[in-house]
PDB file of N, CA and C in Angstrom:
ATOM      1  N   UNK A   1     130.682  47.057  95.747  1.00  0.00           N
ATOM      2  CA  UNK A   1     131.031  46.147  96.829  1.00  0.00           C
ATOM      3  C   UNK A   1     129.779  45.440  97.329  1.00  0.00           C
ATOM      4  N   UNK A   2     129.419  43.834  97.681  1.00  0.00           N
ATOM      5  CA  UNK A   2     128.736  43.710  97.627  1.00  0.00           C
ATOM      6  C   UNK A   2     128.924  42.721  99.341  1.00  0.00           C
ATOM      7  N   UNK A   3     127.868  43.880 100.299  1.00  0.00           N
ATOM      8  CA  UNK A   3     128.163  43.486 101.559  1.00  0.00           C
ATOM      9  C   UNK A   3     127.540  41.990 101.932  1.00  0.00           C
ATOM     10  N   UNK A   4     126.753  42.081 101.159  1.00  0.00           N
ATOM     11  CA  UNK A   4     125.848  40.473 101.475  1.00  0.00           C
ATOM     12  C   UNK A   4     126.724  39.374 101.763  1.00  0.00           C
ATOM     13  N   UNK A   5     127.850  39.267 100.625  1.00  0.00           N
ATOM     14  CA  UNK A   5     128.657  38.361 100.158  1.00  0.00           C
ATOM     15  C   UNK A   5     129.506  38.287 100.775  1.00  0.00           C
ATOM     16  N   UNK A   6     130.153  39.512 101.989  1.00  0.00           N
ATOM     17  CA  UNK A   6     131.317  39.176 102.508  1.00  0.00           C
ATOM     18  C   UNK A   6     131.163  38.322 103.230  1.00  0.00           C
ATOM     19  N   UNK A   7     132.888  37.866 103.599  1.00  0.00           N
ATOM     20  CA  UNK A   7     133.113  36.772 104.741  1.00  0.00           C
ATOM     21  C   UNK A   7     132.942  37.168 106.172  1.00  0.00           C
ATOM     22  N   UNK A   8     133.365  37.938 106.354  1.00  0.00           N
ATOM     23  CA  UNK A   8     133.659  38.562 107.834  1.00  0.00           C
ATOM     24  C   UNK A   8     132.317  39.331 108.004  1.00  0.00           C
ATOM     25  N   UNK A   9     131.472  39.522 107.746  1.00  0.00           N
ATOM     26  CA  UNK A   9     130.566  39.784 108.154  1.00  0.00           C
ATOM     27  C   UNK A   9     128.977  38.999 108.613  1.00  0.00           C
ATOM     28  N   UNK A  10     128.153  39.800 110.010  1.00  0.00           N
ATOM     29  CA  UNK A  10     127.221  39.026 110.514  1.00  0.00           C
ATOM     30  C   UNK A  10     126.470  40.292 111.440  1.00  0.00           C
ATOM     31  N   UNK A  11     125.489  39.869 111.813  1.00  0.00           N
ATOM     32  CA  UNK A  11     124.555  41.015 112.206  1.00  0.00           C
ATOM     33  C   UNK A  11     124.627  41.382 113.421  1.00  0.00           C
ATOM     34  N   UNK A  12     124.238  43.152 113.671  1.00  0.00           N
ATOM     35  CA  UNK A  12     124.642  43.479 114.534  1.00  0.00           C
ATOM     36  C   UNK A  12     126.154  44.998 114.727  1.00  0.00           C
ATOM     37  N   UNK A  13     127.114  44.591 115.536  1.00  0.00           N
ATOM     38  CA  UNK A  13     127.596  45.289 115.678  1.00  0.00           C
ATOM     39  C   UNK A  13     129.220  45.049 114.633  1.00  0.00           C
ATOM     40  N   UNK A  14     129.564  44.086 114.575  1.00  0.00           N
ATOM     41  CA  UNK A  14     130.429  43.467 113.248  1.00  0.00           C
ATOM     42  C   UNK A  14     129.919  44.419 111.858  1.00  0.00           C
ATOM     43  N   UNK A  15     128.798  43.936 111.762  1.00  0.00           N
ATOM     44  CA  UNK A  15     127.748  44.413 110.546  1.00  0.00           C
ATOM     45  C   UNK A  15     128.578  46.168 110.259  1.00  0.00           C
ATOM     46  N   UNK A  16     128.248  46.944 111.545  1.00  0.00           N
ATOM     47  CA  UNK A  16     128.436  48.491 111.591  1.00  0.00           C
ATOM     48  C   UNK A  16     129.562  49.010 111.725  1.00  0.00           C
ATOM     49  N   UNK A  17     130.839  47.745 112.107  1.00  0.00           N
ATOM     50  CA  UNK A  17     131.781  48.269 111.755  1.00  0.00           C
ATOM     51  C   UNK A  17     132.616  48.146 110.517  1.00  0.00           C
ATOM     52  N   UNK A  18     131.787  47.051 110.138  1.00  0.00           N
ATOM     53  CA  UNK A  18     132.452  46.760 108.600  1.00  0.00           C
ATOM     54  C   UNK A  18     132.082  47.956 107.700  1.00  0.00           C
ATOM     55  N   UNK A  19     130.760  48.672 107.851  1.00  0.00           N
ATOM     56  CA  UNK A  19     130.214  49.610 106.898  1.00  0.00           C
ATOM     57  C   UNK A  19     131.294  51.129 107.479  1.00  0.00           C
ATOM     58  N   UNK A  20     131.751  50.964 109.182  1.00  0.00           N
ATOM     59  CA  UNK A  20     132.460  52.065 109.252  1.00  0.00           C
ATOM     60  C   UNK A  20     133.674  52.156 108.739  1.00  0.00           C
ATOM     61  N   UNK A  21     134.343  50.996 108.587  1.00  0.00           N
ATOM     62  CA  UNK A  21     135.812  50.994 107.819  1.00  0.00           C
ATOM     63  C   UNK A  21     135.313  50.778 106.203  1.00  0.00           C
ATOM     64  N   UNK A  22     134.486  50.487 105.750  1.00  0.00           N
ATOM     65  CA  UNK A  22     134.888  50.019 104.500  1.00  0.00           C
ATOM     66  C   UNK A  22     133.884  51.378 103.596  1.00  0.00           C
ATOM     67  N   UNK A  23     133.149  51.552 104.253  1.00  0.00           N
ATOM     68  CA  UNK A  23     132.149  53.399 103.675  1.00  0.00           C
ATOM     69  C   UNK A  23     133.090  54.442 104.402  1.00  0.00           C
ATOM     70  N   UNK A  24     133.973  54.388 105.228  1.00  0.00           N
ATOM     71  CA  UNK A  24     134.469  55.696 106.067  1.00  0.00           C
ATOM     72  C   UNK A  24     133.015  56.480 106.343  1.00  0.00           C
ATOM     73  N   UNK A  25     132.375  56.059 107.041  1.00  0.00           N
ATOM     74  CA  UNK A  25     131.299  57.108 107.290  1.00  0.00           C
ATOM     75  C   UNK A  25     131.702  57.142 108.818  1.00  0.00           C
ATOM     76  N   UNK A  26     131.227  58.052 109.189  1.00  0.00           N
ATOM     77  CA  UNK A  26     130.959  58.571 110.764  1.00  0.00           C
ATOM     78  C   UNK A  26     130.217  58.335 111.586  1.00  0.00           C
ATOM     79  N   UNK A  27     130.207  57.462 112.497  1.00  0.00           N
ATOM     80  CA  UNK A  27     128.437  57.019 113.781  1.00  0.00           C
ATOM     81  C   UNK A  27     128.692  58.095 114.686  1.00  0.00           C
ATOM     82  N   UNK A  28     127.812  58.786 115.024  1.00  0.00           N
ATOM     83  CA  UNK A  28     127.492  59.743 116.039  1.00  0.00           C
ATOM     84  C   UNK A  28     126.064  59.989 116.374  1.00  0.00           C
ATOM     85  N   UNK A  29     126.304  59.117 118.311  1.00  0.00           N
ATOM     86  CA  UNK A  29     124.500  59.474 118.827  1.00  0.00           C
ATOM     87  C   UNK A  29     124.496  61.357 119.108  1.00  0.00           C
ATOM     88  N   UNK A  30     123.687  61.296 118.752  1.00  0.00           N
ATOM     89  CA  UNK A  30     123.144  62.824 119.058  1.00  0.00           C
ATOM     90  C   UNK A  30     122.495  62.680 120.100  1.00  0.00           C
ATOM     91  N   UNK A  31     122.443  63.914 120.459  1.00  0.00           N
ATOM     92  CA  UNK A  31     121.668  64.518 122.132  1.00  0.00           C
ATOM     93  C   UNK A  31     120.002  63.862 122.629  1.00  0.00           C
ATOM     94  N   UNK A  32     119.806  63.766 121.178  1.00  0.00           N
ATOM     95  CA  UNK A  32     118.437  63.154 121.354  1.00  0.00           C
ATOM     96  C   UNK A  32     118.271  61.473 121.217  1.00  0.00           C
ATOM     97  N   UNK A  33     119.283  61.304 121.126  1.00  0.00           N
ATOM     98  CA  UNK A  33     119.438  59.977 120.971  1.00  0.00           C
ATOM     99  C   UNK A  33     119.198  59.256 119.560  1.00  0.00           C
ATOM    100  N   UNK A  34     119.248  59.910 118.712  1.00  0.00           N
ATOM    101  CA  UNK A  34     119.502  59.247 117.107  1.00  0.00           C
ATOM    102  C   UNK A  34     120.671  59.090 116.459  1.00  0.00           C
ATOM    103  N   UNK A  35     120.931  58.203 116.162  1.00  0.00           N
ATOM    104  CA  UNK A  35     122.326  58.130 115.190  1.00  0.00           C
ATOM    105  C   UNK A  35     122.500  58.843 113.634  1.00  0.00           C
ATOM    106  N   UNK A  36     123.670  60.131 113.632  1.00  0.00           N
ATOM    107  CA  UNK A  36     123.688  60.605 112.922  1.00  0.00           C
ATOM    108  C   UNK A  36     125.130  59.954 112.088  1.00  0.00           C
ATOM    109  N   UNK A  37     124.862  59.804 111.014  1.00  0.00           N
ATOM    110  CA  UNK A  37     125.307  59.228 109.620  1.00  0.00           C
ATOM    111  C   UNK A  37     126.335  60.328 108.797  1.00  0.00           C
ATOM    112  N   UNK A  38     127.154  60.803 108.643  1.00  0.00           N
ATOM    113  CA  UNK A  38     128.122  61.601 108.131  1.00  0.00           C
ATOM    114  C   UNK A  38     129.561  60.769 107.214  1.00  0.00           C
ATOM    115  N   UNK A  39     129.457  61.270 106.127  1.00  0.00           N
ATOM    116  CA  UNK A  39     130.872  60.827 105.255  1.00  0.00           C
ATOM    117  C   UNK A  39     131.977  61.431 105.397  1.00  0.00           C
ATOM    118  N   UNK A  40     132.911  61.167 105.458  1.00  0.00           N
ATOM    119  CA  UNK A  40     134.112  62.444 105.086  1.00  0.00           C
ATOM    120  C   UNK A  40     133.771  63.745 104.106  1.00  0.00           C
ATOM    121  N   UNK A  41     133.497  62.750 103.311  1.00  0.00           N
ATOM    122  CA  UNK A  41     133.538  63.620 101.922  1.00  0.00           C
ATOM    123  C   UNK A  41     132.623  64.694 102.523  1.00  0.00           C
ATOM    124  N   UNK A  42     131.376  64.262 102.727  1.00  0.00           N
ATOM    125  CA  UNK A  42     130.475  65.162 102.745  1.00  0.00           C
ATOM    126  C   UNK A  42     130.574  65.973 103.904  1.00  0.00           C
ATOM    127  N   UNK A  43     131.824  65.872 104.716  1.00  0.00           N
ATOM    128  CA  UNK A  43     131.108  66.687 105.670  1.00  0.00           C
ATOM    129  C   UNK A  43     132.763  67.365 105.377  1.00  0.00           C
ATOM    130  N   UNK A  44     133.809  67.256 104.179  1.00  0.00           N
ATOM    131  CA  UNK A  44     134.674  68.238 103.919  1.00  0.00           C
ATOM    132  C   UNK A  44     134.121  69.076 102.877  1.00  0.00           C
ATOM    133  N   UNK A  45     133.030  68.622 102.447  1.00  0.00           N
ATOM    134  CA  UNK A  45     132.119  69.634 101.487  1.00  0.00           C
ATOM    135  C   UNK A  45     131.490  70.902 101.952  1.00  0.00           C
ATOM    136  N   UNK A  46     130.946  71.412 100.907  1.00  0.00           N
ATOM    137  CA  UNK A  46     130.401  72.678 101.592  1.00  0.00           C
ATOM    138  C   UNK A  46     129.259  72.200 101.373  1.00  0.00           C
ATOM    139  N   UNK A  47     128.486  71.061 100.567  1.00  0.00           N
ATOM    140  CA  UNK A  47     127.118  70.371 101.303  1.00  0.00           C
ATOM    141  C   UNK A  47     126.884  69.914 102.508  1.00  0.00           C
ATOM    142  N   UNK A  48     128.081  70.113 103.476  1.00  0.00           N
ATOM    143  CA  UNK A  48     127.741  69.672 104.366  1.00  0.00           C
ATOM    144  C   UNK A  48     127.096  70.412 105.305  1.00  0.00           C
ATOM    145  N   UNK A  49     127.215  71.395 105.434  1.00  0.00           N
ATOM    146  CA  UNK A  49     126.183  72.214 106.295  1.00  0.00           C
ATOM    147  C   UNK A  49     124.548  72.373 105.427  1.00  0.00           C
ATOM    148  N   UNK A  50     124.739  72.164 104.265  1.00  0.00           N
ATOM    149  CA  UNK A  50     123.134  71.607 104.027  1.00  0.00           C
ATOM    150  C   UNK A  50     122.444  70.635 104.185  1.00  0.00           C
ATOM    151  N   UNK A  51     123.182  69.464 104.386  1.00  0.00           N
ATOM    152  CA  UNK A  51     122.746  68.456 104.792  1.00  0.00           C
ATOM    153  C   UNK A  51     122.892  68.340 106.241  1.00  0.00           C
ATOM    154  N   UNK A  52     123.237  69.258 107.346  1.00  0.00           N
ATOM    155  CA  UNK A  52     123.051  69.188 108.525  1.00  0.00           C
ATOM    156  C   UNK A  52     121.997  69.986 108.420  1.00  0.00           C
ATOM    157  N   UNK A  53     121.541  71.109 107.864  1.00  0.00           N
ATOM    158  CA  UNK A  53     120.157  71.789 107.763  1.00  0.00           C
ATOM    159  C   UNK A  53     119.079  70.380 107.819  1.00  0.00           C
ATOM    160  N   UNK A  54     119.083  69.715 106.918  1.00  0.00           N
ATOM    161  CA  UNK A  54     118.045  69.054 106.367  1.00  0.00           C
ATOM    162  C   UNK A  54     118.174  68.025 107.438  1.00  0.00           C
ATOM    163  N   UNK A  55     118.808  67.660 107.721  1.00  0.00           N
ATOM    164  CA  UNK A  55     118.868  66.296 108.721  1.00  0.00           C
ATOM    165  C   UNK A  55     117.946  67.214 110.237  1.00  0.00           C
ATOM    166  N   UNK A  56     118.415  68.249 110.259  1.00  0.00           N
ATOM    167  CA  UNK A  56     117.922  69.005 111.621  1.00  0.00           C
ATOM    168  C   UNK A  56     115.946  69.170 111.525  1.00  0.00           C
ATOM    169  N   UNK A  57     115.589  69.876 110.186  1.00  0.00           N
ATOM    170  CA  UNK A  57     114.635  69.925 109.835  1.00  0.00           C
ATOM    171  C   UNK A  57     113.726  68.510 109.992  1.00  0.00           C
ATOM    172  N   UNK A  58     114.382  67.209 109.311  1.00  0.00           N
ATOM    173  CA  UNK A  58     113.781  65.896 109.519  1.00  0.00           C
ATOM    174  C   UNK A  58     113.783  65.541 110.929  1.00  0.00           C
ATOM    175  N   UNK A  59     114.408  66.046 112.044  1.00  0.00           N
ATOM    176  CA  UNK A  59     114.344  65.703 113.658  1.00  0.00           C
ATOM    177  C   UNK A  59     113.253  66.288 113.797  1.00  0.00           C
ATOM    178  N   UNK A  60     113.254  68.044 113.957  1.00  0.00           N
ATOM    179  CA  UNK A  60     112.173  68.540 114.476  1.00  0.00           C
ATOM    180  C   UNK A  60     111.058  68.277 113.467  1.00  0.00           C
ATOM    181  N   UNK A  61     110.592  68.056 112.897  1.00  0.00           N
ATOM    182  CA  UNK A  61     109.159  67.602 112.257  1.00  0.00           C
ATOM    183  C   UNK A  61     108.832  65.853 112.809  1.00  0.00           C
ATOM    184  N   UNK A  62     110.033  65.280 112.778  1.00  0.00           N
ATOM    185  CA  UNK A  62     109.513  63.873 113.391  1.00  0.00           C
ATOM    186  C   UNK A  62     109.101  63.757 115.069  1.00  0.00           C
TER     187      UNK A  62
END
């Protein structure tokens, strides 16, 4: 899919909802105020608690 090219899209907040309906991904601010990024898929996986490891690990070191 090639987002550049669509019609309905333009920057900003349009931009993030087109990627939320058309990726099904998940926006969620966290406590600290970063936006955390989650798929379905991945978070009906059982990678998904590894990739909440690793995402946690990349907060506290940054």
């Amino acid at each position: 899919m090639d987002l550049i090219s669509s019609p309905k899209i333009d920057y900003g907040y349009s931009q993030i909802s087109y990627w939320f309906k058309h990726s099904e991904l998940f926006f969620r601010k966290t406590t600290k105020g970063t936006l955390k990024i989650i798929s379905r898929l991945e978070r009906k996986s059982e990678r998904y608690v590894e990739a909440q490891n690793y995402a946690n690990d990349i907060q506290a070191a940054s």
